[in-house]
Structures are given as C-alpha cells and as structure tokens.
Protein backbone atom coordinates (compact mmCIF):
# COMPACT_ATOMS: atom_id res chain seq x y z
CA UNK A 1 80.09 8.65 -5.31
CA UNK A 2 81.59 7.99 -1.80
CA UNK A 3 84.07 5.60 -1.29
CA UNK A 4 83.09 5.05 2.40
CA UNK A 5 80.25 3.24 3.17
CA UNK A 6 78.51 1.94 6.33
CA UNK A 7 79.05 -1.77 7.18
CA UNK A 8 76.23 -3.82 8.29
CA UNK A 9 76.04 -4.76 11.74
CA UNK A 10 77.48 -7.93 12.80
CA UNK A 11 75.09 -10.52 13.61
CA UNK A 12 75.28 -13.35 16.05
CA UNK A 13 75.89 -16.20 13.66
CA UNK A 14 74.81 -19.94 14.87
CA UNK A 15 76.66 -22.64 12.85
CA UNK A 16 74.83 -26.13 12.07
CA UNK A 17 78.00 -27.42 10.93
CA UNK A 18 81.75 -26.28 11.39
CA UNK A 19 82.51 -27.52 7.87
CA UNK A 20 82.06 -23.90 5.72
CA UNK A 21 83.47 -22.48 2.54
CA UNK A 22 85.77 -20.00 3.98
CA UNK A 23 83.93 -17.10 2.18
CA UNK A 24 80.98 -17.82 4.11
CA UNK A 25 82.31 -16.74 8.01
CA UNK A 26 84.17 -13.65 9.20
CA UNK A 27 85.73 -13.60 12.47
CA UNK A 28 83.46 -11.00 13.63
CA UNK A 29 80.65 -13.69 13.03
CA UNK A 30 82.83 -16.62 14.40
CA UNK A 31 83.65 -14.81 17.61
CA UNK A 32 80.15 -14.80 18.10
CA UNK A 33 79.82 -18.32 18.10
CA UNK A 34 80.59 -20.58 21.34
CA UNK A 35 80.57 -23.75 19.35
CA UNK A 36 83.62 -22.69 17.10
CA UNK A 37 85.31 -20.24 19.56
CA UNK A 38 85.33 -24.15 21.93
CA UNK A 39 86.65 -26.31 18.99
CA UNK A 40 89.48 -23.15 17.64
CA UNK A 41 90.47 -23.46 21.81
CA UNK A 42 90.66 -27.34 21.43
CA UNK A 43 92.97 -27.00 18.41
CA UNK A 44 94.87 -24.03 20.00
CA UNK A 45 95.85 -26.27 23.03
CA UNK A 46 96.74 -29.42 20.67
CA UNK A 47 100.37 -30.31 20.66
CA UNK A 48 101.08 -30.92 17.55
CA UNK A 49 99.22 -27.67 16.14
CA UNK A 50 101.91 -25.33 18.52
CA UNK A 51 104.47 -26.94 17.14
CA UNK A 52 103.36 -26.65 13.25
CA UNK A 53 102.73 -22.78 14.74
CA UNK A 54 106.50 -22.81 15.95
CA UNK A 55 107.45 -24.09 12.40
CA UNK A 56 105.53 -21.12 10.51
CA UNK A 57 107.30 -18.42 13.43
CA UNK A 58 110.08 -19.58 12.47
CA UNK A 59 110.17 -19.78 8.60
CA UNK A 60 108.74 -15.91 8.91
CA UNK A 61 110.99 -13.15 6.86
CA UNK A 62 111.44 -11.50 10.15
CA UNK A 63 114.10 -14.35 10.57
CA UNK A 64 115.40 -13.57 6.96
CA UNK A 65 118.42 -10.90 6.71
CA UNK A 66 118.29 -8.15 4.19
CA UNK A 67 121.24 -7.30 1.95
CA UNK A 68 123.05 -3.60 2.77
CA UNK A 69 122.19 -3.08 -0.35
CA UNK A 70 118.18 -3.74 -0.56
CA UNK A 71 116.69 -0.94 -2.52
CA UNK A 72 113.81 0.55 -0.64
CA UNK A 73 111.30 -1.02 -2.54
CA UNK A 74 112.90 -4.27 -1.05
CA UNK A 75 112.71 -2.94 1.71
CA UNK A 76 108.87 -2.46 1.88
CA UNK A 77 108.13 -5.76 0.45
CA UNK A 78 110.02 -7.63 3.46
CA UNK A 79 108.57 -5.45 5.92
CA UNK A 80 104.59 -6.66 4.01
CA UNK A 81 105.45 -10.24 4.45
CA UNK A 82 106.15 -9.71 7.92
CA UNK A 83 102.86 -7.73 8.56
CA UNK A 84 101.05 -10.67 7.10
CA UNK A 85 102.56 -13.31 9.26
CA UNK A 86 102.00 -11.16 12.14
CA UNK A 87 98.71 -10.54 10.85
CA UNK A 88 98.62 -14.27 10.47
CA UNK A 89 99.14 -15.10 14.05
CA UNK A 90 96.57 -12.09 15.72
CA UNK A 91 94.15 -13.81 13.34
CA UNK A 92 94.69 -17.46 14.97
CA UNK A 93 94.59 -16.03 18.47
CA UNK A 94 91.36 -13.70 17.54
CA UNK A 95 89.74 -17.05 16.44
CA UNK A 96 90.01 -18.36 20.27
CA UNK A 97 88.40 -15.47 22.13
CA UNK A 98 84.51 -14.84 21.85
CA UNK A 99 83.61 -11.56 20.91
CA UNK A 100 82.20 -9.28 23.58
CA UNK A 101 79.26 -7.69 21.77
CA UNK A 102 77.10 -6.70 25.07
CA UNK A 103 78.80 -4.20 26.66
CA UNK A 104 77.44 -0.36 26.00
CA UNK A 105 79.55 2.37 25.06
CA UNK A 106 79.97 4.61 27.95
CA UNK A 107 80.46 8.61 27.50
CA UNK A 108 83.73 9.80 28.90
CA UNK A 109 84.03 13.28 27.65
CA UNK A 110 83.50 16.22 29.55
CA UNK A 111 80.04 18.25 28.02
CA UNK A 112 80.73 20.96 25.55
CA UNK A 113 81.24 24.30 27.69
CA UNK A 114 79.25 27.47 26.42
C-alpha cells in the first residue's frame, strides 16, 4: 500500500453563488474563478479589511518574545504558530490572483548524451 497517490487534476470551477461551505472550494478551484478572484480583490482593497489584517500582523507570535529558558520543544511550537500566520497571510493574497492554468511546460534540459 503506497502512501503517495496521484491527485486529480484541478478543474475550472464556475460558482452560481459565492455563499459555499468552506469544504466545498480549494484555492486551486477558486483561482480559477474570475467571479471570486474580482470580489476577494474588492475585499482586499477595502479599508477596513487592511486594517483588521494589520490587527492579526500584529497580534502574530512573531511579535511575542521567548523566555532564555524555552525548552526546545517551546521552541518549535512558537516557530508553528508563526508558520501558520504566515501561512495565513500567502493564503489571503493567493485568494486575489487567478490561477494561470494555460501556459505549457517548456523543456529546458539539455538531451541525454550517449
């Protein structure tokens, strides 16, 4: 039994309505979409929404000092929290730019010699 498997591929996905479950979009399938990519812009360039953003930046435990004497596993759990609000905040941004899906790999590797 293989714990790898291929993923399906992503397919353009066409919202009737923006209102979703949240288990029912991935980005992949949102970036996709012009209608949402349009309305996560709109919300990205509101005000009010950069400054809630501001808020969350700076409540994040990168702002938060560690002890000297933080044990190692401490350690790792501040350094998680961070990678989630970081993780967080690529998330957001991903949500504003479409996907480009329609440009071909191109080969840049030199052919095997002989």
């Amino acid at each position: 039994m293989s714990l790898f498997h291929k993923t399906k591929p992503v397919s353009k996905f066409e919202p009737h309505k923006f209102l979703r479950r949240p288990n029912e979009i991935s980005l992949a399938q949102w970036r996709t979409s012009p209608d949402l990519i349009n309305a996560a812009n709109r919300l990205w360039r509101d005000d009010t929404f950069q400054m809630m953003l501001e808020v969350t930046r700076l409540e994040s435990p990168a702002n938060l000092p560690l002890s000297d004497t933080s044990t190692t596993d401490e350690r790792a759990a501040h350094q998680a929290k961070i990678q989630g609000y970081n993780l967080f905040y690529a998330i957001l941004h991903a949500l504003t730019v479409p996907a480009n899906l329609s440009e071909p790999l191109v080969e840049t590797f030199e052919p095997e010699q002989p």
